[in-house]
Protein backbone atom coordinates (compact mmCIF):
# COMPACT_ATOMS: atom_id res chain seq x y z
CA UNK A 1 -10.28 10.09 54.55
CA UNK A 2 -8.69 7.02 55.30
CA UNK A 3 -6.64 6.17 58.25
CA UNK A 4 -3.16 4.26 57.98
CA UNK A 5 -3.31 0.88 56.30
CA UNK A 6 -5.10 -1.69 58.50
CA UNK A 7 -4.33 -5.60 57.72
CA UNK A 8 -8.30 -7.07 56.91
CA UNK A 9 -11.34 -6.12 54.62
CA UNK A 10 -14.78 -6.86 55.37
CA UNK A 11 -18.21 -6.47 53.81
CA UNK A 12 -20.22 -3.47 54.16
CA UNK A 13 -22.51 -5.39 56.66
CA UNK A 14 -20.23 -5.70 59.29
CA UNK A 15 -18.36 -2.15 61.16
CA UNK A 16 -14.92 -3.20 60.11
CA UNK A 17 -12.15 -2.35 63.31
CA UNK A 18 -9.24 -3.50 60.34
CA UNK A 19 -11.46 -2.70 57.44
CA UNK A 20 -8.57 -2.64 54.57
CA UNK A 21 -6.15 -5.47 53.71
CA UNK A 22 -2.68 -4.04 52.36
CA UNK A 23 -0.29 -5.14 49.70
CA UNK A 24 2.72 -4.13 47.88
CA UNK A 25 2.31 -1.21 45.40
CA UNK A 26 2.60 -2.32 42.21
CA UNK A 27 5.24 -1.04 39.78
CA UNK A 28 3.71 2.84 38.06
CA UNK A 29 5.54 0.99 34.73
CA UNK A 30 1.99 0.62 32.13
CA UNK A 31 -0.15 2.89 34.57
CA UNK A 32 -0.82 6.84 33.55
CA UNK A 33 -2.80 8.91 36.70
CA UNK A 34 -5.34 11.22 34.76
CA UNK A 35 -6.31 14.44 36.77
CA UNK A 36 -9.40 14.71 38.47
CA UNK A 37 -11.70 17.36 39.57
CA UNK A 38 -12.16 17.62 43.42
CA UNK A 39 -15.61 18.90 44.35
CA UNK A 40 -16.35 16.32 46.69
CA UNK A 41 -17.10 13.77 44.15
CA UNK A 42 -13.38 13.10 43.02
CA UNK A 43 -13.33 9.27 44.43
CA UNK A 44 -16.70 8.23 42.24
CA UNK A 45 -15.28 10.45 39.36
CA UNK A 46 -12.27 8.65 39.73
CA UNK A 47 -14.31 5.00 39.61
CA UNK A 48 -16.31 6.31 36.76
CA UNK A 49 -13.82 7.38 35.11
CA UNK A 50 -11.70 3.79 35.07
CA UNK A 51 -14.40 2.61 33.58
CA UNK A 52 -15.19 4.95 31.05
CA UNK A 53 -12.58 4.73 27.81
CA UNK A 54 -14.75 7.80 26.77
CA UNK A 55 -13.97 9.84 29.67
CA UNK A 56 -10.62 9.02 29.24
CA UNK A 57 -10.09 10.51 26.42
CA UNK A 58 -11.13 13.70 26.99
CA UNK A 59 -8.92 16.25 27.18
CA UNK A 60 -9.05 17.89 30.64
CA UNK A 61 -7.11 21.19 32.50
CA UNK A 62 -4.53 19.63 34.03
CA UNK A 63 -4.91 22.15 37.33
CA UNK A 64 -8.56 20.96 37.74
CA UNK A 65 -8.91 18.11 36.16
CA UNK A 66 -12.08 19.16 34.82
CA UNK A 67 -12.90 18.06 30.99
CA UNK A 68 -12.60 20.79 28.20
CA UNK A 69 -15.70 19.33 26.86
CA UNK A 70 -19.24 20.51 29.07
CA UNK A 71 -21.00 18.00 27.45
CA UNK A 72 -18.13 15.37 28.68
CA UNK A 73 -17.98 16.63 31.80
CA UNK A 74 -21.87 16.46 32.74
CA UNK A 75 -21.77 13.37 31.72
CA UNK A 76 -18.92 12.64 33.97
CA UNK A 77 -20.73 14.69 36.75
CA UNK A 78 -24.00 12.32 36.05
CA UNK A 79 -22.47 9.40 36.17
CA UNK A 80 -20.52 9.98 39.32
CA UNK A 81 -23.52 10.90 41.18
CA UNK A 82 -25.91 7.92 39.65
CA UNK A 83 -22.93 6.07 40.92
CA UNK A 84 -23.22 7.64 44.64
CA UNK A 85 -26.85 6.81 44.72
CA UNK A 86 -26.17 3.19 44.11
CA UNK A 87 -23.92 2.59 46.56
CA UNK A 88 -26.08 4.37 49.31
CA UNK A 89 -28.97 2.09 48.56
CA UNK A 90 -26.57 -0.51 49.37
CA UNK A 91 -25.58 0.38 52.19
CA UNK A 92 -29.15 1.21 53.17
CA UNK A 93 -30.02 -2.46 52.29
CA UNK A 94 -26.86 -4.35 54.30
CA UNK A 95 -25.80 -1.96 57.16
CA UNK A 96 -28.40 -3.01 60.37
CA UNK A 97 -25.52 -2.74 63.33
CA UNK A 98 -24.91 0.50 65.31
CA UNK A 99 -21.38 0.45 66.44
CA UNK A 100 -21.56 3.40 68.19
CA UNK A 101 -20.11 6.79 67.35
CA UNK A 102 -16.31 5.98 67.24
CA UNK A 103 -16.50 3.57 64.63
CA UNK A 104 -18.45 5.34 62.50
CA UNK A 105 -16.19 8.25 62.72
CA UNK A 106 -12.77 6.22 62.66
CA UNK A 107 -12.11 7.01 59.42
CA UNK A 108 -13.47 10.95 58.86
CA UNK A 109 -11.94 14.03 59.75
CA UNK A 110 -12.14 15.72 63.49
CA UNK A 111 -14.65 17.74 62.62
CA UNK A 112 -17.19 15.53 61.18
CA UNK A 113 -18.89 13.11 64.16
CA UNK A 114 -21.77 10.75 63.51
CA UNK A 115 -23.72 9.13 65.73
CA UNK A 116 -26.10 6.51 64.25
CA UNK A 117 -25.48 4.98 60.72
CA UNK A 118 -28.14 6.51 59.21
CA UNK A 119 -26.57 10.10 60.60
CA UNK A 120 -23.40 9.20 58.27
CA UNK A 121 -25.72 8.02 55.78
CA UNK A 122 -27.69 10.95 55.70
CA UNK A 123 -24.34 12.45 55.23
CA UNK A 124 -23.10 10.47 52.09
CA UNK A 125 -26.25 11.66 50.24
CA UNK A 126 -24.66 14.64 49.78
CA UNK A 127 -22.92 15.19 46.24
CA UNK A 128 -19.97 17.25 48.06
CA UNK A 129 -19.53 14.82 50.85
CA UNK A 130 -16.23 13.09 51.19
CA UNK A 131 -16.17 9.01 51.40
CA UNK A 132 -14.94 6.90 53.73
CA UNK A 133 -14.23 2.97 54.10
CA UNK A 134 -18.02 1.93 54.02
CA UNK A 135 -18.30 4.14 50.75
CA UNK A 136 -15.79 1.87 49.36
CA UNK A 137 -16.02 -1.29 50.03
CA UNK A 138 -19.62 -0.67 49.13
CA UNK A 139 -18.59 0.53 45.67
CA UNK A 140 -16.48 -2.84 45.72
CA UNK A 141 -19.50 -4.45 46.18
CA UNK A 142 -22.02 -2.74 43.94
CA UNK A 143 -19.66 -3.20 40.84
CA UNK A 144 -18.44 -6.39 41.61
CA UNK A 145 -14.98 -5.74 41.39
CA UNK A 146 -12.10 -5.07 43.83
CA UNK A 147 -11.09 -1.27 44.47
CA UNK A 148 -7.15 -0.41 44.70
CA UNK A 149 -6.05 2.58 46.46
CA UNK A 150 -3.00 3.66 45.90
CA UNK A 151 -1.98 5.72 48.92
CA UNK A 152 0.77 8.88 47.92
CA UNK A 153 3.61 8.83 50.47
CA UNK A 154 3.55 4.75 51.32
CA UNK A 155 4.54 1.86 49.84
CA UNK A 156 1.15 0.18 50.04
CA UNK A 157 -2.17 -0.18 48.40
CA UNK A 158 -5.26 -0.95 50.05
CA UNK A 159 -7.24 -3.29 48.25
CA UNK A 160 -11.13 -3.46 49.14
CA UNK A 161 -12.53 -6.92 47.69
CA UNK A 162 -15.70 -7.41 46.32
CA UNK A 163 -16.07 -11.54 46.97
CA UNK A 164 -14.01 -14.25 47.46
CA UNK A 165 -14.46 -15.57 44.10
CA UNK A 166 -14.79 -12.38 42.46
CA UNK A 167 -12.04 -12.25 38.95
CA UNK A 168 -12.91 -9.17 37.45
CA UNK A 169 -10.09 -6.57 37.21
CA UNK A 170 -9.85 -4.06 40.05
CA UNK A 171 -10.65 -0.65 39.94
CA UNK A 172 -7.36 1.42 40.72
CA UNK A 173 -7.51 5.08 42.06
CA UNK A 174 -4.44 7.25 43.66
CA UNK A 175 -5.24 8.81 47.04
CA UNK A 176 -3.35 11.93 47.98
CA UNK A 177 -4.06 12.57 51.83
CA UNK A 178 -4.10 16.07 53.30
CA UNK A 179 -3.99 17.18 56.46
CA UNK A 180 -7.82 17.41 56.60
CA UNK A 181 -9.35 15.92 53.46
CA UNK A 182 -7.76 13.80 50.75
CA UNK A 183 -8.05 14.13 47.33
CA UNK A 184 -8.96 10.79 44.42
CA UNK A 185 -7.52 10.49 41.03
CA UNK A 186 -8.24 8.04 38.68
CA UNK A 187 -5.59 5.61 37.28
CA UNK A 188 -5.98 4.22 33.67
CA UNK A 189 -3.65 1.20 31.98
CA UNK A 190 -1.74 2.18 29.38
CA UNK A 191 -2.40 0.60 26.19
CA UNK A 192 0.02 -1.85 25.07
CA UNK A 193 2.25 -0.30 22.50
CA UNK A 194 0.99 -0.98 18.19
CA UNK A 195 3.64 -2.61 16.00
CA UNK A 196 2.53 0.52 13.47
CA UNK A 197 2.99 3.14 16.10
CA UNK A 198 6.71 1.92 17.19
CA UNK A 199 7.64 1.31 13.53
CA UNK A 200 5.36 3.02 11.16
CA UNK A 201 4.94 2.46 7.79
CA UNK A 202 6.60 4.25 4.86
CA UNK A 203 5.08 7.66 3.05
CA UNK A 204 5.53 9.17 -0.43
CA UNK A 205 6.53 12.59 -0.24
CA UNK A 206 5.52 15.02 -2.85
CA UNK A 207 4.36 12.03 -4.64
CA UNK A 208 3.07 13.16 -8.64
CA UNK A 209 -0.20 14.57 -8.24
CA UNK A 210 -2.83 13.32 -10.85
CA UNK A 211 -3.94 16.52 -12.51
CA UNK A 212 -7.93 16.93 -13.38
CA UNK A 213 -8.81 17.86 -16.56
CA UNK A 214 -10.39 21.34 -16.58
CA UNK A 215 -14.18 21.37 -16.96
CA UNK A 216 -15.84 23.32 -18.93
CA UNK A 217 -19.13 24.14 -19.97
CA UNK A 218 -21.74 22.64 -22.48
CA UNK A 219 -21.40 24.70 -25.51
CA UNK A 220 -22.91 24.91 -28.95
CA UNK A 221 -20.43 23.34 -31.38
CA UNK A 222 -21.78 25.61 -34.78
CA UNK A 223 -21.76 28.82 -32.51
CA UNK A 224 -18.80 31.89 -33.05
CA UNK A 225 -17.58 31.92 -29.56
CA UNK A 226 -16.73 28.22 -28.93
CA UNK A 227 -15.03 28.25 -32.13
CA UNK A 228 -12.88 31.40 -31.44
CA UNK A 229 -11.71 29.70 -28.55
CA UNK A 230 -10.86 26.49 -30.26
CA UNK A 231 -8.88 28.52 -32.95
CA UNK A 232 -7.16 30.95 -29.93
CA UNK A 233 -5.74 27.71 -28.47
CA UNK A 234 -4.75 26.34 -31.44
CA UNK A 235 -3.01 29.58 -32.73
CA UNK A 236 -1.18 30.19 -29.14
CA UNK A 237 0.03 26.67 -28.89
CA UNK A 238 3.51 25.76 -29.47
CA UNK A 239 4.51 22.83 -31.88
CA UNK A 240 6.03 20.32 -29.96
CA UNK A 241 9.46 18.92 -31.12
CA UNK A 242 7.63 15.26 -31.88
CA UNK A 243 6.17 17.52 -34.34
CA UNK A 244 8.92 19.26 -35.68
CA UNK A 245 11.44 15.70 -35.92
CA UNK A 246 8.05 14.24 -37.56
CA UNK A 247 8.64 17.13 -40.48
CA UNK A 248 12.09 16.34 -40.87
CA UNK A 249 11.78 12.89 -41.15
CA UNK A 250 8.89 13.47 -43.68
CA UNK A 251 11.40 15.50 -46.19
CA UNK A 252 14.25 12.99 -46.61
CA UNK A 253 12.69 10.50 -48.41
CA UNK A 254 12.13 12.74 -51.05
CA UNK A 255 16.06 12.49 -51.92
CA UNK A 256 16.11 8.55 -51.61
CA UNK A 257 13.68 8.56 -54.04
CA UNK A 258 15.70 10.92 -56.45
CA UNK A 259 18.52 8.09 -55.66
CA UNK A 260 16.18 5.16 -56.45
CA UNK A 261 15.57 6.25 -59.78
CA UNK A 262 19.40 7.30 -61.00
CA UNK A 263 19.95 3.29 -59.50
CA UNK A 264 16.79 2.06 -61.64
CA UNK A 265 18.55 3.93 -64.50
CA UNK A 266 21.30 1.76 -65.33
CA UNK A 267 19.41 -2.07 -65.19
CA UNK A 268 17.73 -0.32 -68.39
CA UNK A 269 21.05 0.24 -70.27
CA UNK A 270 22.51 -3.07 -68.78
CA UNK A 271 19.14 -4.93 -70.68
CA UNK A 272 20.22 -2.92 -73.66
CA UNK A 273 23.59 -4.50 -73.99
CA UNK A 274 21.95 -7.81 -73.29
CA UNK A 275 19.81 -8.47 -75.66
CA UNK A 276 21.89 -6.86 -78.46
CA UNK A 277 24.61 -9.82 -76.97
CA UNK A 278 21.47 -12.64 -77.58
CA UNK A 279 20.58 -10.65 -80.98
CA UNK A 280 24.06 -11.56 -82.12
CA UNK A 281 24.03 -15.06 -80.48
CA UNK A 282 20.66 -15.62 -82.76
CA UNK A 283 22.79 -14.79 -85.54
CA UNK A 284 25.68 -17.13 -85.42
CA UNK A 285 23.51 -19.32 -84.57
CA UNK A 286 21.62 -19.21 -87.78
CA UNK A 287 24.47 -19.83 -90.11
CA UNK A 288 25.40 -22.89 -87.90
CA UNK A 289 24.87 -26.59 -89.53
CA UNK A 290 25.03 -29.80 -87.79
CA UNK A 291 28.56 -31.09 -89.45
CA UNK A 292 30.17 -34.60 -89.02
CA UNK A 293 33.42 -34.23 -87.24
CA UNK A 294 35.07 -36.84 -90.04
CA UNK A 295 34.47 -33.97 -92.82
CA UNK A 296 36.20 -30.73 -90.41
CA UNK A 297 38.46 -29.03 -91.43
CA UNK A 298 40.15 -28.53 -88.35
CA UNK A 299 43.68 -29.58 -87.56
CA UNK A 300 42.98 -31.67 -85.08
CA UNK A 301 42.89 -35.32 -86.19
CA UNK A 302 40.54 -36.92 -83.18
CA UNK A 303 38.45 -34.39 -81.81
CA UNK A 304 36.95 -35.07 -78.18
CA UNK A 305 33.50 -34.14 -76.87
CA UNK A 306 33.54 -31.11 -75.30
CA UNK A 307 30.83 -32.03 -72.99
CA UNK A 308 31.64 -35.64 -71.70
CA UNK A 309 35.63 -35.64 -73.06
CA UNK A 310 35.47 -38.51 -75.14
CA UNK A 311 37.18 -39.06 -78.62
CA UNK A 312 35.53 -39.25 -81.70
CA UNK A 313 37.69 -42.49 -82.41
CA UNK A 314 35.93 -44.23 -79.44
CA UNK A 315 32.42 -43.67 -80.39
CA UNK A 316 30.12 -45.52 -81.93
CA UNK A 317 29.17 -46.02 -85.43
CA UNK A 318 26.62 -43.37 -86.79
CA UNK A 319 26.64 -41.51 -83.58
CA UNK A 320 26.12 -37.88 -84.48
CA UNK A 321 28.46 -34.91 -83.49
CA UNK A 322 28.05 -31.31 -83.60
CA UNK A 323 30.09 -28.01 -83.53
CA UNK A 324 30.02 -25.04 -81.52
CA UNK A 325 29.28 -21.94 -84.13
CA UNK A 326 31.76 -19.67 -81.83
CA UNK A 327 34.87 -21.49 -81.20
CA UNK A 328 34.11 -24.33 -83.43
CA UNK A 329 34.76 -27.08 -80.97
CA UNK A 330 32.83 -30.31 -80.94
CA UNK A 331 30.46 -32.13 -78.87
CA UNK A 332 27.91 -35.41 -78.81
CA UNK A 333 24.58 -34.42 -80.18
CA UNK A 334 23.19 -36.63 -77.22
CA UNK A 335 24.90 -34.22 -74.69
CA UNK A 336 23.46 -31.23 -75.63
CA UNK A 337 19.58 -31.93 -76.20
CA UNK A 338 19.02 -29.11 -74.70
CA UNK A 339 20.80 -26.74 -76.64
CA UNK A 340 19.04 -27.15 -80.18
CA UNK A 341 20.32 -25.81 -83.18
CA UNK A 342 22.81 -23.52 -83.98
CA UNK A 343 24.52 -24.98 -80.96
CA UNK A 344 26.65 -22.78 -78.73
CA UNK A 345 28.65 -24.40 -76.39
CA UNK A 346 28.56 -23.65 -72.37
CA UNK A 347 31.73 -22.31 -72.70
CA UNK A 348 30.51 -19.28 -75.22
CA UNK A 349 27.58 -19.19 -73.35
CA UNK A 350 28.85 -18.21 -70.08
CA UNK A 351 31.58 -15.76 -71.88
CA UNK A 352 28.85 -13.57 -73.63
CA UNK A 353 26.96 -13.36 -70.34
């Protein structure tokens, strides 16, 4: 058990009289104190366990501190006690002085005296046996890396040093004194807090859920059964509406076509009257004769071109004229080549059309 907070540390080869140097305790914020069991072995289960991520997450009974898992906890058990043995070889190696009985009891209960160092040695073997000052600045020593205890009911933690120049993190255990025998626990550092556990990303609920086909098994394509299943789902199934607007749609044409063909009925009668109008045409036509306009009959006494308006009187000498059969006007044979004999004029032309 340690005794109240000295000011120095020293190495496991001298017999410290100030064996612990003491410092400030350190804010609890980013530290979480796991439970440990307390057979004896509680301050190397506490190490062990510090420096063991696997061991720490294990769940344990938080009266015992003992891990739910057995395999976990002999593991922890083992390693704890490999841990023990290392540290007494040490201590076998580096302790030579004999301080006398005093010191080596300083920092032990009442009850428990030792005489010699290899008496309290002796001791230490022992799974069950508590540690003391030499244990732990041994274990300092041994893992190369200072030890922190954390003392329950002070504002202090002793720190045990490995080396001067030493930078590995410490080791950091809680020590709850009693009135005869204390009891370790290990301290872990909290993880730093994830970005995706303080703000997690979004989920679909009930998102739509692909559905399988159903599988089914190979069958013979020619054979009764397989069809009489084909023909039981076809009979039981429902025509969609896409089907039945499909039907409808199919059906109305049937009355534009009907339409279509009373409306292709009258360009027939509307030929009819046309080419009885170009029958007739053909027939004026025949009894037409190219006539000078000096030998008309006609009242008019200086006729004009009905094509390019000019007077008979102004053209020239044996220029030819001819009349229109319908409405016996008169034009320049030279403006309408086109029109051939008998001539109809444009006029006619476009009123029988």
């Amino acid at each position: 058990m340690p005794p109240e907070p000295p000011t120095a540390s020293h190495g496991v080869g001298e017999i410290p009289t100030e064996s612990r140097e003491s410092t400030a305790v350190p804010e609890s914020t980013g530290f979480q104190t796991l439970p440990t069991k307390g057979d004896g072995r509680c301050f190397f289960r506490a190490v062990v366990i510090s420096l063991n991520p696997d061991l720490q997450k294990g769940e344990r009974n938080h009266l015992t501190g003992e891990l739910l898992d057995p395999m976990k906890s002999l593991q922890e058990t083992a390693r704890a006690d490999n841990l023990r043995t290392t540290v007494i070889t040490h201590m076998c190696e580096h302790l030579d002085a004999e301080p006398g009985a005093a010191v080596l009891s300083a920092d032990m209960p009442a009850r428990i005296q030792f005489r010699t160092v290899a008496e309290r040695i002796l001791h230490m073997s022992d799974p069950k046996s508590m540690v003391g000052e030499l244990e732990i600045q041994a274990t300092a020593k041994v893992l190369d890396r200072p030890v922190h205890v954390v003392v329950v009911g002070t504002d202090h933690v002793s720190e045990y040093n490995a080396s001067d120049n030493c930078t590995n993190d410490p080791v950091i255990v809680k020590y709850i004194p009693n009135a005869d025998a204390g009891h370790y626990e290990a301290m872990v550092r909290l993880a730093a807090p994830r970005v995706i556990d303080l703000s997690p990303l979004p989920r679909v609920v009930g998102g739509n859920k692909r559905k399988t086909p159903e599988s089914s098994k190979s069958h013979l394509f020619t054979s009764s059964p397989y069809k009489n299943n084909l023909e039981r789902k076809k009979n039981c199934a429902k025509p969609s509406s896409r089907k039945m607007d499909k039907s409808t749609k199919q059906a109305k044409p049937c009355t534009r076509k009907t339409d279509k063909s009373s409306k292709q009925a009258k360009p027939s009668s509307r030929k009819t009257d046309k080419s009885s109008k170009q029958a007739r045409r053909k027939k004026q036509r025949a009894n037409a004769t190219r006539v000078h306009p000096s030998g008309s009959s006609s009242d008019e006494d200086d006729p004009f071109c009905i094509v390019c308006c000019e007077k008979f009187s102004c053209s020239r000498s044996r220029e030819e004229w001819i009349a229109c059969v319908s409405c016996q006007k008169w034009a320049h044979v030279q403006c309408t080549p086109d029109n051939g004999y008998p001539y109809v004029c444009h006029h006619c032309d476009s009123d029988d059309d």
